[in-house]
N, C-alpha and C. Protein backbone atom coordinates (compact mmCIF):
# COMPACT_ATOMS: atom_id res chain seq x y z
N UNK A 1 114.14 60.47 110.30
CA UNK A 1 114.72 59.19 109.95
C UNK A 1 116.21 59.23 110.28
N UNK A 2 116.89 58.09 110.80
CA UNK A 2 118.40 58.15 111.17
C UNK A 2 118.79 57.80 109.93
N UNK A 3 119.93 57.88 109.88
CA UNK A 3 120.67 57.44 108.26
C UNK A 3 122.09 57.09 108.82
N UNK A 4 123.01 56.00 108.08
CA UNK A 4 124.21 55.83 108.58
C UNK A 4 125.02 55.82 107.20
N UNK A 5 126.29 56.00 107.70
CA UNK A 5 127.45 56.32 106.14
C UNK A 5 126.86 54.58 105.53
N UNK A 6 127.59 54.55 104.37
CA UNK A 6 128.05 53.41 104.02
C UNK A 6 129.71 53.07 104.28
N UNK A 7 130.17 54.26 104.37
CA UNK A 7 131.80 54.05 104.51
C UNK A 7 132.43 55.13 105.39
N UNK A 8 133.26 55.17 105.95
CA UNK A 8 134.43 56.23 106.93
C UNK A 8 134.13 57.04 106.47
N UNK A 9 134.22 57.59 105.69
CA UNK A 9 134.37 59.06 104.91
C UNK A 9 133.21 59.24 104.80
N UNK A 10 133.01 60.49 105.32
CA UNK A 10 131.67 61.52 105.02
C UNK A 10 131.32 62.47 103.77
N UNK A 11 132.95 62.77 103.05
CA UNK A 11 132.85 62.90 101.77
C UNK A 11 132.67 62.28 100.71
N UNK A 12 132.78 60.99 100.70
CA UNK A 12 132.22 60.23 99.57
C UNK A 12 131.82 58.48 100.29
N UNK A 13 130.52 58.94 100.61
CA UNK A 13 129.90 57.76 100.82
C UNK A 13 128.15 58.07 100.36
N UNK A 14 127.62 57.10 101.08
CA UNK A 14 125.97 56.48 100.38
C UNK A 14 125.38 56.98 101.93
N UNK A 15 124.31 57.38 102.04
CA UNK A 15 123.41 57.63 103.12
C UNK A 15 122.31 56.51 103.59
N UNK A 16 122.46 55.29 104.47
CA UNK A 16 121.59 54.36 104.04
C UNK A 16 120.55 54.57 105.19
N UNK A 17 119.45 53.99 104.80
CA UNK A 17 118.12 54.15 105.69
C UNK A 17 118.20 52.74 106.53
N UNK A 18 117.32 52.96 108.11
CA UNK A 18 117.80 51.69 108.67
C UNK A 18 117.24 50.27 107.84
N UNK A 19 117.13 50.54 107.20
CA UNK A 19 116.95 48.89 106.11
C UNK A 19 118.28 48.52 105.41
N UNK A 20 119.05 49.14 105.58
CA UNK A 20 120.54 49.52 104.46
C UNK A 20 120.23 49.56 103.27
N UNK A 21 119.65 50.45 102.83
CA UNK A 21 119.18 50.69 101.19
C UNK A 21 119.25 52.41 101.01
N UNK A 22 120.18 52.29 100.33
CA UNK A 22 121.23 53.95 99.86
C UNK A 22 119.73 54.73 99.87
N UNK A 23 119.85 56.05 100.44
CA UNK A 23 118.61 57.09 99.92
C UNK A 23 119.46 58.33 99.26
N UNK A 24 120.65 58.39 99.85
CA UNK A 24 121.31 59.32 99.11
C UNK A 24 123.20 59.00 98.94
N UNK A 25 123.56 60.25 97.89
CA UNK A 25 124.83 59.53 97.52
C UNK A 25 126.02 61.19 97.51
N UNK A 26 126.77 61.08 98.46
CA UNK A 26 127.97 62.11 98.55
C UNK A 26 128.89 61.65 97.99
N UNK A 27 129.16 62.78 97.09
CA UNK A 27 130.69 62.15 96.19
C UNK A 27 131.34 63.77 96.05
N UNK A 28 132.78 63.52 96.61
CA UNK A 28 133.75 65.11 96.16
C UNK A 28 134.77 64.52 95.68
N UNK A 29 134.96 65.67 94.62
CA UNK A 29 136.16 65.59 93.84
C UNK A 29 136.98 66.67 94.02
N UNK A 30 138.06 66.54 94.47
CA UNK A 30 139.03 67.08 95.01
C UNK A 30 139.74 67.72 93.70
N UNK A 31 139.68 67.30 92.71
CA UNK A 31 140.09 68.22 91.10
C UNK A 31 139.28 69.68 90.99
N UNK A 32 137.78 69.61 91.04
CA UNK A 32 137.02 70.59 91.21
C UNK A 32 136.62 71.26 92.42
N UNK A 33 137.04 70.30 93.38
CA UNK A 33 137.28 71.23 95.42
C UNK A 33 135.14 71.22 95.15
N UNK A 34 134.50 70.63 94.63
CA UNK A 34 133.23 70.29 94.91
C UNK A 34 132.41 68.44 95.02
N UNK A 35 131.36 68.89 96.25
CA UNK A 35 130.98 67.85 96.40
C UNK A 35 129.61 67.67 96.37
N UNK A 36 129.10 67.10 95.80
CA UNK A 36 127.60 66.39 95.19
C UNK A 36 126.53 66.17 95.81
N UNK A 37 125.84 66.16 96.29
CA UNK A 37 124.62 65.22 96.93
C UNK A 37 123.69 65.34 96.20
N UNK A 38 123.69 63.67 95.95
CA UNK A 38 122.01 62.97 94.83
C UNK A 38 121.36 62.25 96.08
N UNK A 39 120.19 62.21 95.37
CA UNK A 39 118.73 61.32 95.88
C UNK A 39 119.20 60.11 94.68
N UNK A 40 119.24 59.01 95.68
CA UNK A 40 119.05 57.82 95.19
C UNK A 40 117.55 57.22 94.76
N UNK A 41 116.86 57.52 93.70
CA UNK A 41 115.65 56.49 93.58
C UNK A 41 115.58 55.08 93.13
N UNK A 42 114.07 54.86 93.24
CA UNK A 42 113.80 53.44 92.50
C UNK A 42 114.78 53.12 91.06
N UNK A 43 114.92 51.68 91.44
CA UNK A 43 115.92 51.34 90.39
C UNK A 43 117.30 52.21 90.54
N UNK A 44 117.80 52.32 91.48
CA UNK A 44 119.12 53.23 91.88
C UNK A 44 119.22 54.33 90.86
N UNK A 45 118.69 55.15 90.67
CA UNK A 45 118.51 56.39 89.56
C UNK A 45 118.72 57.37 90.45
N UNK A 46 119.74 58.59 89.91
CA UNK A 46 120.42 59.37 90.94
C UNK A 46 119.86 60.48 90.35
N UNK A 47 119.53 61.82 91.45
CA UNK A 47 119.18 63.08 91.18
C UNK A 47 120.07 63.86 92.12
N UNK A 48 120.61 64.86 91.35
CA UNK A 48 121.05 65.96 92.18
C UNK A 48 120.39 66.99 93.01
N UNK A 49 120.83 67.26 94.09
CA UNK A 49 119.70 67.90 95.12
C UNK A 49 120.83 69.00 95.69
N UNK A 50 122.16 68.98 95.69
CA UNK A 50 122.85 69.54 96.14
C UNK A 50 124.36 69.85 95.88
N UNK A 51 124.71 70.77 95.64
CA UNK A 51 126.39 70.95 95.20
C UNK A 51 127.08 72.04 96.56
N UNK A 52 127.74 72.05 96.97
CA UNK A 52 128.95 72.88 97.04
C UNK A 52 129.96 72.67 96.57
N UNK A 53 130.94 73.87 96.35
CA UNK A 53 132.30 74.25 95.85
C UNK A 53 132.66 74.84 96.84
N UNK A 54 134.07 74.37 97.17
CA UNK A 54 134.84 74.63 98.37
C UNK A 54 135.99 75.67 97.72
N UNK A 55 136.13 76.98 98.55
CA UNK A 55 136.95 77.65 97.67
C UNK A 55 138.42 77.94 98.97
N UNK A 56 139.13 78.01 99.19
CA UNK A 56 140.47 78.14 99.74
C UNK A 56 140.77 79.29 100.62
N UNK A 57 140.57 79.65 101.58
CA UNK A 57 140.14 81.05 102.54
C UNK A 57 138.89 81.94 102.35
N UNK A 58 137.84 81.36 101.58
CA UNK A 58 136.35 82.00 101.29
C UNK A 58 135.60 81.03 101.74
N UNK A 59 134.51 81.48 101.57
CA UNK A 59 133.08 80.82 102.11
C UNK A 59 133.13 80.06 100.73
N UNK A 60 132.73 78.54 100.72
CA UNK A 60 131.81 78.07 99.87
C UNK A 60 130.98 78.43 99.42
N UNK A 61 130.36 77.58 98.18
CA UNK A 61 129.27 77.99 97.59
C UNK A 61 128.34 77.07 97.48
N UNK A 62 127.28 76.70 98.14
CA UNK A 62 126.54 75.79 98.40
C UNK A 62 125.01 76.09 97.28
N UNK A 63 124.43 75.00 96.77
CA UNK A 63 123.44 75.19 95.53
C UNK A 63 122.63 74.10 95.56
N UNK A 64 121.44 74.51 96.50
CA UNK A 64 120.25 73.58 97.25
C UNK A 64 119.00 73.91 96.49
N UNK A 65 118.31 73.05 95.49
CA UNK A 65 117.36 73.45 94.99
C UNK A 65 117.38 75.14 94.08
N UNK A 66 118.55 74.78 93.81
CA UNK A 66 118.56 76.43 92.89
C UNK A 66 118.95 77.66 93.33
N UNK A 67 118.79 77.72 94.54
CA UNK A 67 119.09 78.53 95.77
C UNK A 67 121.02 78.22 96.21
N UNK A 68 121.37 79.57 95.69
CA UNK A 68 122.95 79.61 96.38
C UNK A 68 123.34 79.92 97.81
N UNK A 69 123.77 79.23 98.66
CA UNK A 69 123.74 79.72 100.01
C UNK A 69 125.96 79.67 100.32
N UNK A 70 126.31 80.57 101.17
CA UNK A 70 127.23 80.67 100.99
C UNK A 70 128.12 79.79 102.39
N UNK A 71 129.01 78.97 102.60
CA UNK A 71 129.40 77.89 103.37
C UNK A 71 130.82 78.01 103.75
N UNK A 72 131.00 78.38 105.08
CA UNK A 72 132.29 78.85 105.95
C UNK A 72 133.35 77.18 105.87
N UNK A 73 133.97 76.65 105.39
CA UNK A 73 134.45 75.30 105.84
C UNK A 73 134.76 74.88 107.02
N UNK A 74 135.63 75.82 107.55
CA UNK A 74 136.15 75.47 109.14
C UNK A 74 135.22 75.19 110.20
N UNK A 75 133.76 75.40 109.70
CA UNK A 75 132.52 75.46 110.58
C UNK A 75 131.29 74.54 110.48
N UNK A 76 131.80 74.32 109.04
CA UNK A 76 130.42 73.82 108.46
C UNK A 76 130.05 72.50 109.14
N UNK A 77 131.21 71.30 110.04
CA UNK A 77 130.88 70.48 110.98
C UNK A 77 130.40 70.78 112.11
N UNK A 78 130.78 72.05 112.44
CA UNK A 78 130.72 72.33 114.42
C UNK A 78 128.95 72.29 114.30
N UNK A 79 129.01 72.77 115.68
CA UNK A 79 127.68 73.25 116.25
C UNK A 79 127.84 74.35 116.77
């Protein structure tokens, strides 16, 4: 499925399906250097599916289904 932002920012926007109806929701807070990803359901009811914490010359800490995986920043866009 393609998905497009709702807004510029890739850190805090909505993931919409081509119908434009949010399936998921990125939000970072720059107080805690972590950023969120929920599943949007029926009746806009949000579940968390995903966290990283961005730490300052270390790998992140990424937390996918319970599972900690560890996240380079400078990379984590490239290919």
């Amino acid at each position: 499925m393609n998905y497009s932002l709702a807004t510029d920012s890739p850190f805090n926007t909505a993931l919409l399906s081509p119908e434009g109806r949010a399936v998921y929701r990125i939000d970072t807070y720059l107080s805690s250097s972590t950023t969120t990803v929920k599943k949007v359901g029926g009746g806009q009811s949000e579940m968390e599916i995903g966290r990283v914490v961005w730490q300052s010359g270390r790998p992140g800490t990424a937390v996918v289904h319970g599972h900690e995986i560890y996240v380079n920043k400078s990379s984590f866009f490239s290919s």
